[in-house]
C-alpha atoms as a PDB file:
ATOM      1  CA  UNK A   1     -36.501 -57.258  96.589  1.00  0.00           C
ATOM      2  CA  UNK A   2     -36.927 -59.312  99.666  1.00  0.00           C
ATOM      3  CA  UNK A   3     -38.658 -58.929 103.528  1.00  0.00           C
ATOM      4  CA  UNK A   4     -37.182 -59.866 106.324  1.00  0.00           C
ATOM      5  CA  UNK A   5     -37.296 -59.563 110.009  1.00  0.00           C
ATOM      6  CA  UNK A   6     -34.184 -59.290 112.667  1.00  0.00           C
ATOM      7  CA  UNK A   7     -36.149 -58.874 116.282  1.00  0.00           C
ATOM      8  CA  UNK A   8     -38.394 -55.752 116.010  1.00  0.00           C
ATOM      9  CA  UNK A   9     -36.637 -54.662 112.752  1.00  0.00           C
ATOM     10  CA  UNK A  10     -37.677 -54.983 109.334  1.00  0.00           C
ATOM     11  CA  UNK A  11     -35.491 -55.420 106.531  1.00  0.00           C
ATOM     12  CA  UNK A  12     -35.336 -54.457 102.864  1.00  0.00           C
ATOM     13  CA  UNK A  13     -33.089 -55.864 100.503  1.00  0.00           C
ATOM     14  CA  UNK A  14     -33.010 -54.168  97.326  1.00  0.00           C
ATOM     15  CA  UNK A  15     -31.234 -55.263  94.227  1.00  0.00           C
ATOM     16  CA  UNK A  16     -30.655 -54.268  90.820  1.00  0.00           C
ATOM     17  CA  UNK A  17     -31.888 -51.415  89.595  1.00  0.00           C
ATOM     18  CA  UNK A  18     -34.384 -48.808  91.501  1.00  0.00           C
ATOM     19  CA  UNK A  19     -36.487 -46.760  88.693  1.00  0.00           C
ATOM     20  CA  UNK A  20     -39.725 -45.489  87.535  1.00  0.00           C
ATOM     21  CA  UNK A  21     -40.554 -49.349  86.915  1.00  0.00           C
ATOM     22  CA  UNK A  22     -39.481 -50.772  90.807  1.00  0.00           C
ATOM     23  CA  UNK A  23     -40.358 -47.873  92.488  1.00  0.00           C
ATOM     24  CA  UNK A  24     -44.279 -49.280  93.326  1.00  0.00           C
ATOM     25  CA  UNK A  25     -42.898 -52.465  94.247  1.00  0.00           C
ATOM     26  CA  UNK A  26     -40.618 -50.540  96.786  1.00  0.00           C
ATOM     27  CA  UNK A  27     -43.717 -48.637  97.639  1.00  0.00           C
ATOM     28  CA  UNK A  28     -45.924 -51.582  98.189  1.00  0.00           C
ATOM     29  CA  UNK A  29     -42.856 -53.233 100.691  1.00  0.00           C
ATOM     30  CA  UNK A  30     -42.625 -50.224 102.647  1.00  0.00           C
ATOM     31  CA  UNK A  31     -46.159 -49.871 103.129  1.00  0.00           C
ATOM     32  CA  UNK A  32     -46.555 -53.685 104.539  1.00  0.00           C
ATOM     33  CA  UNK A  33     -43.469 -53.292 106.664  1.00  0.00           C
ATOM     34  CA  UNK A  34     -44.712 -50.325 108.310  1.00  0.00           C
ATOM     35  CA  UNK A  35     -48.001 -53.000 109.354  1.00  0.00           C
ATOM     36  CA  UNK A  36     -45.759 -55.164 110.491  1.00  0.00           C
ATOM     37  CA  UNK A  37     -44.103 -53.120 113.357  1.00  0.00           C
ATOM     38  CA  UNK A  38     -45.699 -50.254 116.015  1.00  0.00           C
ATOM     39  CA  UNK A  39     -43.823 -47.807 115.251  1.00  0.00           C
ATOM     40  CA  UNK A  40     -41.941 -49.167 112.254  1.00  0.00           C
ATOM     41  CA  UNK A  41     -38.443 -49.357 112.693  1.00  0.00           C
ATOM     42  CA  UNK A  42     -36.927 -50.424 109.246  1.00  0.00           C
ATOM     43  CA  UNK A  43     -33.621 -51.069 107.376  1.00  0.00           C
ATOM     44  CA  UNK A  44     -32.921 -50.946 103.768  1.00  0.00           C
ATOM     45  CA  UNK A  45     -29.987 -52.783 102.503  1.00  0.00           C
ATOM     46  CA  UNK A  46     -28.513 -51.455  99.278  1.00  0.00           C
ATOM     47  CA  UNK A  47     -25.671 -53.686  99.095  1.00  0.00           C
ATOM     48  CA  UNK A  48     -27.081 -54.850  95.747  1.00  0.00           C
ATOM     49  CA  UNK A  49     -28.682 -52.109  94.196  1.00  0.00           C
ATOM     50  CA  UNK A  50     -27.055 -51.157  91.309  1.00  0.00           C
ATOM     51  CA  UNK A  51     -28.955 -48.337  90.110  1.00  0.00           C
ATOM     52  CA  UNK A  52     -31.009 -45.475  91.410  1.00  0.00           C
ATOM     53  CA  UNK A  53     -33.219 -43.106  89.889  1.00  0.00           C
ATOM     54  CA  UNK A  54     -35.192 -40.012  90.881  1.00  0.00           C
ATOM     55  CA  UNK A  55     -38.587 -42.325  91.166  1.00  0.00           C
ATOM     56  CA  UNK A  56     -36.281 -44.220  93.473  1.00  0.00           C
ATOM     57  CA  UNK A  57     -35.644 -41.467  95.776  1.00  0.00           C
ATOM     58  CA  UNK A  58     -38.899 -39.991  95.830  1.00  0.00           C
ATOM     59  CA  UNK A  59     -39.626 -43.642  97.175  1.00  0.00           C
ATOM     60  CA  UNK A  60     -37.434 -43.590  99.813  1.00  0.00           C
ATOM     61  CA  UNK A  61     -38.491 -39.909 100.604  1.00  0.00           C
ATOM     62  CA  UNK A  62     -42.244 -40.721 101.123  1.00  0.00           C
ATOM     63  CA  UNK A  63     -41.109 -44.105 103.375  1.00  0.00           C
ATOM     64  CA  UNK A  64     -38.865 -41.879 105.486  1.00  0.00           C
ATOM     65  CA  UNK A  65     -41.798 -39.268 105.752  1.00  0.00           C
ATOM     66  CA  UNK A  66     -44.190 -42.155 106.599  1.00  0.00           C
ATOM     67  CA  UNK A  67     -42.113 -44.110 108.725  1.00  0.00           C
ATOM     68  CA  UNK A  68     -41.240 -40.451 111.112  1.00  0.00           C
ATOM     69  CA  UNK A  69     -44.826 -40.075 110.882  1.00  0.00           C
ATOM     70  CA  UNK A  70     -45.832 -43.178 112.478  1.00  0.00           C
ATOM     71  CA  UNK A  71     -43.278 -42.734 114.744  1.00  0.00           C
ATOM     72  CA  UNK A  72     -40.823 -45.113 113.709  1.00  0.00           C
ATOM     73  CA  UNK A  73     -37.278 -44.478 111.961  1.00  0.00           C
ATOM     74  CA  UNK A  74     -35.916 -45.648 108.637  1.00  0.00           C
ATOM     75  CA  UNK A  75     -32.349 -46.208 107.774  1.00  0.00           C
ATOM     76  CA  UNK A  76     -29.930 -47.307 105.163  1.00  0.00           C
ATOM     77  CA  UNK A  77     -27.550 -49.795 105.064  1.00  0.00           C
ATOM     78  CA  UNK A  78     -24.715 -51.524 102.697  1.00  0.00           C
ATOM     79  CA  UNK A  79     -24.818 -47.704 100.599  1.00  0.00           C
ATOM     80  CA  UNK A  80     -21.897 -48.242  97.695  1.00  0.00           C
ATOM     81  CA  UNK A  81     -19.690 -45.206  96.961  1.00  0.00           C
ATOM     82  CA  UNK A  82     -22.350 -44.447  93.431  1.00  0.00           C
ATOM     83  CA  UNK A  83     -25.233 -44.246  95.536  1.00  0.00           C
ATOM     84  CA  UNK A  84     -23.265 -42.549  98.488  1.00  0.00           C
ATOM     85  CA  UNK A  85     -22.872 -39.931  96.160  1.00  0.00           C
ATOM     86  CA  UNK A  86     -26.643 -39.410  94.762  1.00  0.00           C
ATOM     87  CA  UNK A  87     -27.888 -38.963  98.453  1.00  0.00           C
ATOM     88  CA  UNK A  88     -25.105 -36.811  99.141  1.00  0.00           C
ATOM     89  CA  UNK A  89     -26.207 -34.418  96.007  1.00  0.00           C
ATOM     90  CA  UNK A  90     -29.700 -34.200  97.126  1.00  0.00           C
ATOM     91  CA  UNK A  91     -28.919 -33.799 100.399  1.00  0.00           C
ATOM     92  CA  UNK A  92     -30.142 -36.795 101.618  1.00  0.00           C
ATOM     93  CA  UNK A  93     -27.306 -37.865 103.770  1.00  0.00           C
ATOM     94  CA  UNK A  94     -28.779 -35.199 106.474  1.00  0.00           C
ATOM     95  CA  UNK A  95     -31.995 -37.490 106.805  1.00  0.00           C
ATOM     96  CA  UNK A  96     -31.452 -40.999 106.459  1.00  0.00           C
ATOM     97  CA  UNK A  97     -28.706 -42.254 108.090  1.00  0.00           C
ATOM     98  CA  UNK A  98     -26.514 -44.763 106.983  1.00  0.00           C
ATOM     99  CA  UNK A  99     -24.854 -48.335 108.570  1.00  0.00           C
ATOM    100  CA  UNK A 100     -22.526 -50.372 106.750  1.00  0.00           C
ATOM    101  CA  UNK A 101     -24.254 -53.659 107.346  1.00  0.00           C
ATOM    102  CA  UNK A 102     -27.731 -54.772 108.060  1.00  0.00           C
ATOM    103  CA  UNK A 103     -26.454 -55.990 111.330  1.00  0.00           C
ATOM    104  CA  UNK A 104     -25.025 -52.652 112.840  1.00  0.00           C
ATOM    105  CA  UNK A 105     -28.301 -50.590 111.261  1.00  0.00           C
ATOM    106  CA  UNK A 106     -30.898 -53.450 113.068  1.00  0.00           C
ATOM    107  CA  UNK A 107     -28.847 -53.141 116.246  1.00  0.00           C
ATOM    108  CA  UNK A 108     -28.862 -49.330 116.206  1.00  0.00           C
ATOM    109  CA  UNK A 109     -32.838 -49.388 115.632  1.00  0.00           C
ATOM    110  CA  UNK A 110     -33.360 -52.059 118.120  1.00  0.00           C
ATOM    111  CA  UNK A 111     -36.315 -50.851 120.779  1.00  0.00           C
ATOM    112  CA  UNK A 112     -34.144 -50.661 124.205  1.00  0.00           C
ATOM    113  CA  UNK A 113     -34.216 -53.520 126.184  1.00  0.00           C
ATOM    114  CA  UNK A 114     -33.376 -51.794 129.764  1.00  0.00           C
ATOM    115  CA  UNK A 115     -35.093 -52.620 133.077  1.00  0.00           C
ATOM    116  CA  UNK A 116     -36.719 -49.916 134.878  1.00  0.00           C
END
């Protein structure tokens, strides 16, 4: 799992597998990304996560929670047809919203840049 920053956007990258034993770590990242940024504005790429549990989502439930919260918005990005489905399921294709690349999900959460 890796940090990043694109502008006023942080960046997640999660890979392998995200279970009871990750999920802190996930936690932990979330927390110090939502420091980094007033109001947090975050991406997490799942391009290479291969696996997700239910300590996984309950992760990404409480970040999207905190993130709204502080006033900031959370989205997805790189979400493979396995894990397309498991949000779909639990119905969390209705709350986090999804990009296809890091790229178009940073640009979407970009803070406007218009004069006046």
């Amino acid at each position: 799992m890796t940090t990043g920053l694109r502008g006023d956007v942080v960046v997640l990258r999660l890979a392998g597998e995200l279970d009871l034993a990750a999920a802190p770590l996930l936690r932990a990242r979330l927390s110090e990304a939502m420091a980094l940024i007033t109001p947090p504005h975050i991406v997490i790429d799942t391009e290479d996560l291969l696996f997700c549990d239910s300590s996984g989502l309950s992760v990404l439930v409480g970040g999207l929670r905190g993130v709204r919260a502080a006033g900031g918005r959370l989205v997805l990005s790189g979400v493979r047809p396995r894990f397309a489905r498991l949000l779909a399921l639990t119905g969390l294709t209705r709350e986090i919203r999804a990009y296809t690349t890091v790229d178009e999900a940073a640009e979407h959460l970009a803070p406007s840049r218009e004069d006046g």
